[in-house]
N, C-alpha and C. Protein backbone atom coordinates (compact mmCIF):
# COMPACT_ATOMS: atom_id res chain seq x y z
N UNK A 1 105.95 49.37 126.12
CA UNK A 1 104.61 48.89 125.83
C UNK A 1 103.60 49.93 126.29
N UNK A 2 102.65 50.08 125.35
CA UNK A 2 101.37 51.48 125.70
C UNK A 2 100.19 50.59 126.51
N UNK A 3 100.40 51.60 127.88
CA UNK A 3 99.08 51.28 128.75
C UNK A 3 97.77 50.77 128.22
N UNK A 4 97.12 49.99 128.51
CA UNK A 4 95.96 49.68 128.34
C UNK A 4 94.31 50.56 129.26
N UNK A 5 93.76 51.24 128.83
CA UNK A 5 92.86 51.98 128.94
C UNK A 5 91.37 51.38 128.54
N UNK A 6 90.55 51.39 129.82
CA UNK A 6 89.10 50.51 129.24
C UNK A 6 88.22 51.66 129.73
N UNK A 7 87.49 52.35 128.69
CA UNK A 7 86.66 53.29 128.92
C UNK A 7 85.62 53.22 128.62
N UNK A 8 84.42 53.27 129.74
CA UNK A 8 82.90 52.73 129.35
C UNK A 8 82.10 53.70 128.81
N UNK A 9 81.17 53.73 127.79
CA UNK A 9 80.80 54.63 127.58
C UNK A 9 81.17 55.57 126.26
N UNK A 10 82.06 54.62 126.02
CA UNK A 10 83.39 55.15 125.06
C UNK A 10 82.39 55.84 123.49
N UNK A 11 80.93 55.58 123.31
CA UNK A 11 80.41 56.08 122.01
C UNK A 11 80.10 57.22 121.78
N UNK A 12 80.67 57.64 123.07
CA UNK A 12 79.23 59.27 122.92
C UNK A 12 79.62 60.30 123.76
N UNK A 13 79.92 61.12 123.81
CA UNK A 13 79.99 62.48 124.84
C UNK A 13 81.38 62.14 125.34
N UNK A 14 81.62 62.41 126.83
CA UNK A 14 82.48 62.61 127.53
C UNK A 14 83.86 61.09 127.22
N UNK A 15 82.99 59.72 127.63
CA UNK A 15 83.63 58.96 127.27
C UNK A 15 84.31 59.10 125.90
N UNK A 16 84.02 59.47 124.84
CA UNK A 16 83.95 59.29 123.45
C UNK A 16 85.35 60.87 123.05
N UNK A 17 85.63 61.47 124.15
CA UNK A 17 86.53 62.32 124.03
C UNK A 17 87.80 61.94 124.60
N UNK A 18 87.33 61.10 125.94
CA UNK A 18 88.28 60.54 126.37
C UNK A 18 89.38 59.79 125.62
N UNK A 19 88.16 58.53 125.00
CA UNK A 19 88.82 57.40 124.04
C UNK A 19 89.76 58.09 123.10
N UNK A 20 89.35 59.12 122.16
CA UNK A 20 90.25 60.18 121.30
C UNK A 20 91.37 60.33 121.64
N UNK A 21 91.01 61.54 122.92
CA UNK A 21 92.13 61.74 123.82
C UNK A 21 93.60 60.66 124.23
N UNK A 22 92.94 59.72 124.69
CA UNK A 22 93.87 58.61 125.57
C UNK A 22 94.75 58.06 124.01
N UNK A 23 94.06 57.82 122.90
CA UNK A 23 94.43 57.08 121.78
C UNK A 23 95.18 57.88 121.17
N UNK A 24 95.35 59.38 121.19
CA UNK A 24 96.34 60.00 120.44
C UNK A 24 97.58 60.09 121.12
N UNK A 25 97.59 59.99 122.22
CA UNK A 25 98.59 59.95 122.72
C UNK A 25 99.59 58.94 123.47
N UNK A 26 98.59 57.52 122.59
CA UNK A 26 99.65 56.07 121.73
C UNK A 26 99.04 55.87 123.07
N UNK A 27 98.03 55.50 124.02
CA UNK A 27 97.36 54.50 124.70
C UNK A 27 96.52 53.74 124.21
N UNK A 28 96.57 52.27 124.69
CA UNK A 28 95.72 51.71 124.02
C UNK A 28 94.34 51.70 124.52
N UNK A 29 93.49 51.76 123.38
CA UNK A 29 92.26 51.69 124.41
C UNK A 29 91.06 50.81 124.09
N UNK A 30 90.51 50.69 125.01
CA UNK A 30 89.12 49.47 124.59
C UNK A 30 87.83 50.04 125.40
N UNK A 31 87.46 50.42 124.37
CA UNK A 31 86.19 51.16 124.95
C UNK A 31 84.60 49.80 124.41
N UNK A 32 83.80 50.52 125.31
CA UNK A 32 82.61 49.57 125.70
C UNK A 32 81.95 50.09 125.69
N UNK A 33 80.94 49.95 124.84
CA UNK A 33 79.54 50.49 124.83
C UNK A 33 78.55 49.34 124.73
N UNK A 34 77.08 49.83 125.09
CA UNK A 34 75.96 49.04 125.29
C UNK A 34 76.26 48.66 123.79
N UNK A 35 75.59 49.78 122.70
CA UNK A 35 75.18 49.89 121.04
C UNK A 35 76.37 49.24 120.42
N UNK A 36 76.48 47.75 119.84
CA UNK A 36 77.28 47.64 119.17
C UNK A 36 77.55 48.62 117.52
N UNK A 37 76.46 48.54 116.78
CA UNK A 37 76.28 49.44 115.97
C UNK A 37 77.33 51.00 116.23
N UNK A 38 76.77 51.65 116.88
CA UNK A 38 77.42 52.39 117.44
C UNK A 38 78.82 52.88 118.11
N UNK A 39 79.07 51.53 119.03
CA UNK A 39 80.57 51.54 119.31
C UNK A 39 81.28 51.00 118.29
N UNK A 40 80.94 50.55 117.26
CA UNK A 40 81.61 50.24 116.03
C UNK A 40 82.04 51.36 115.23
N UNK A 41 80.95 51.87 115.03
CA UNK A 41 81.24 53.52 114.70
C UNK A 41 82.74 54.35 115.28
N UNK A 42 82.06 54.78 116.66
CA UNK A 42 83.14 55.18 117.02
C UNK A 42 84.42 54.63 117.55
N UNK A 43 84.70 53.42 117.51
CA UNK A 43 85.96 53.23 117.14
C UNK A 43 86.61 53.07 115.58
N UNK A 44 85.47 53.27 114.81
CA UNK A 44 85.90 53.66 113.21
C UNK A 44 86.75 55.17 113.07
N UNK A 45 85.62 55.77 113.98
CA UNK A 45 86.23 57.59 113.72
C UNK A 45 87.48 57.84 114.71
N UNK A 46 88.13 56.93 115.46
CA UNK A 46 89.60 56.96 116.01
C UNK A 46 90.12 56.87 115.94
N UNK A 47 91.41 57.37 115.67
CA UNK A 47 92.94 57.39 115.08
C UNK A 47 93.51 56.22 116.17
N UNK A 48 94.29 55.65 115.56
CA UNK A 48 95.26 54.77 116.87
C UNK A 48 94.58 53.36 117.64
N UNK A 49 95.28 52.82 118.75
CA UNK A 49 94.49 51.13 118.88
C UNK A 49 93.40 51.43 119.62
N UNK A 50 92.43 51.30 119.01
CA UNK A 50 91.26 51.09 119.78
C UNK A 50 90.43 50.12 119.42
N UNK A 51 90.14 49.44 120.34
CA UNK A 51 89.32 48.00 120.14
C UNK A 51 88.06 48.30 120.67
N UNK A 52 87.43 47.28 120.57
CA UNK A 52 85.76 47.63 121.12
C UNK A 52 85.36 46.13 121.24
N UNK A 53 84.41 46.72 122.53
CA UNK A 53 83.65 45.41 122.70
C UNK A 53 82.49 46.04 124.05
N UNK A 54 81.32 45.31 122.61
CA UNK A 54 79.84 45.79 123.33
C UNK A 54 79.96 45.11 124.74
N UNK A 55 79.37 46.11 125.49
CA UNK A 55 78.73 45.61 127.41
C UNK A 55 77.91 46.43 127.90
N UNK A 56 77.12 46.14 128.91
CA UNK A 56 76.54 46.36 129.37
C UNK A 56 77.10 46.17 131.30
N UNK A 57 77.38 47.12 131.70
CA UNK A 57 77.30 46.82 133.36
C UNK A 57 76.22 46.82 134.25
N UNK A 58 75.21 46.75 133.89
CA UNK A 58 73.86 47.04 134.64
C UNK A 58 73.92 45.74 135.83
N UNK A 59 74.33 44.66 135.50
CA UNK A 59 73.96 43.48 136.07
C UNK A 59 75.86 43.03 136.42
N UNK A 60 75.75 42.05 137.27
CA UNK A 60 77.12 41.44 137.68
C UNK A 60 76.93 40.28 136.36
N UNK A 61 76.28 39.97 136.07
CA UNK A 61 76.08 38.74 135.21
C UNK A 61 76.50 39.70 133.76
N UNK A 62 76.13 40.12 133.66
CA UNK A 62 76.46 41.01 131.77
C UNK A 62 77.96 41.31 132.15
N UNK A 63 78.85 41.99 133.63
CA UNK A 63 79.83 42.37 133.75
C UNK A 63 80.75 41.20 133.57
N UNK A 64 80.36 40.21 133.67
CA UNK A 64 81.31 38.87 133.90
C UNK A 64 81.33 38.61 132.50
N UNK A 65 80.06 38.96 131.83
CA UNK A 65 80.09 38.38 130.45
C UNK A 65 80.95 39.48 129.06
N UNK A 66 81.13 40.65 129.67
CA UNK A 66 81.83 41.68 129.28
C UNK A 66 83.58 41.42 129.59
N UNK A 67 83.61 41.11 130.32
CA UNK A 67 85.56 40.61 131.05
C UNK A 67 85.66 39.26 129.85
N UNK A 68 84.76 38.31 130.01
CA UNK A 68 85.03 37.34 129.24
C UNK A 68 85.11 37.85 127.42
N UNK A 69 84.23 38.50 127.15
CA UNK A 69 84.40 38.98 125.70
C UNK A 69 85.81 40.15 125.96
N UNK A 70 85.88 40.88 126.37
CA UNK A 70 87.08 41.17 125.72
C UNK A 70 87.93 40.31 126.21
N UNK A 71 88.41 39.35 126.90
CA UNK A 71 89.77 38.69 126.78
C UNK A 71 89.51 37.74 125.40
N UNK A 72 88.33 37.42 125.22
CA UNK A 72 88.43 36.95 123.62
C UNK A 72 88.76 37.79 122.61
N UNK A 73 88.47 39.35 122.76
CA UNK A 73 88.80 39.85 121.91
C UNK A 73 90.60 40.37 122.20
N UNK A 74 90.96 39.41 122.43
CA UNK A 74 92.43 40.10 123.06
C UNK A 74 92.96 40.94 123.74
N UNK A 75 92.30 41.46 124.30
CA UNK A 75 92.80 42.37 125.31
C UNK A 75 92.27 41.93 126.31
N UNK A 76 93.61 42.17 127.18
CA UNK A 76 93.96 41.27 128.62
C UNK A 76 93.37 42.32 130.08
N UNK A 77 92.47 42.08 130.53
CA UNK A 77 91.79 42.79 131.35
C UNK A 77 92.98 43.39 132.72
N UNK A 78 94.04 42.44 133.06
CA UNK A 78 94.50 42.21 133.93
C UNK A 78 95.81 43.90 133.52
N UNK A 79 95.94 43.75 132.09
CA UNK A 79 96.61 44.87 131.77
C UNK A 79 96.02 45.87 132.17
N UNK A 80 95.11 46.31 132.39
CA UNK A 80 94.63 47.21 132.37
C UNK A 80 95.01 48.59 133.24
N UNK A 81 95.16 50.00 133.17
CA UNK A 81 96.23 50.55 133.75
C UNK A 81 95.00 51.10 134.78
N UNK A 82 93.99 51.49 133.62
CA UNK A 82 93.16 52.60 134.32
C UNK A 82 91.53 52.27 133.90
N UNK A 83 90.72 52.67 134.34
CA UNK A 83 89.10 52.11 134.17
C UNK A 83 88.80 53.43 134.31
N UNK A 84 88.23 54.37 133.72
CA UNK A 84 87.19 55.33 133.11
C UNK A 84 85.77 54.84 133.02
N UNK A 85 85.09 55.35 133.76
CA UNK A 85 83.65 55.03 133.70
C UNK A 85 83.00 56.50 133.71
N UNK A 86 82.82 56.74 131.98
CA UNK A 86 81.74 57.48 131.43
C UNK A 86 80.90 57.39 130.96
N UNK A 87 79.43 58.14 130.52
CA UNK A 87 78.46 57.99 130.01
C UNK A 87 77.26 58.16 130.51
């Protein structure tokens, strides 16, 4: 089973090489960005599993509400191998 990878930041620059990176080489990944628009995007332009789901960490309250959306979006937080915080 391929690690699960949650990388913040995942639309743009550094994060957004990462997500590439981690996904070609059959990790799964779920990257988070503020811009849904945007992180939609770039998990369009990624080869391999990458899921998305808009957040915001600014606040403990948006972070709680970010854990709860992606376990709706299926991916299991608890999997998680590694946390990348770029952007």
């Amino acid at each position: 089973m391929a690690s699960t990878v949650v990388v913040t930041g995942g639309n743009r620059g550094i994060g957004y090489a990462v997500c590439e990176r981690l996904a070609g080489e059959g990790f799964k990944v779920l990257l988070v960005a503020r811009d849904p628009e945007r992180g939609a995007r770039a998990v369009a332009s990624i080869e391999g599993d990458v899921g998305f789901v808009a957040g915001d960490l600014t606040t403990i309250a948006s972070v709680r509400r970010l854990a709860r959306d992606a376990e709706l979006a299926g991916r299991v937080w608890k999997e998680a191998e590694a946390l990348t915080s770029a952007g």
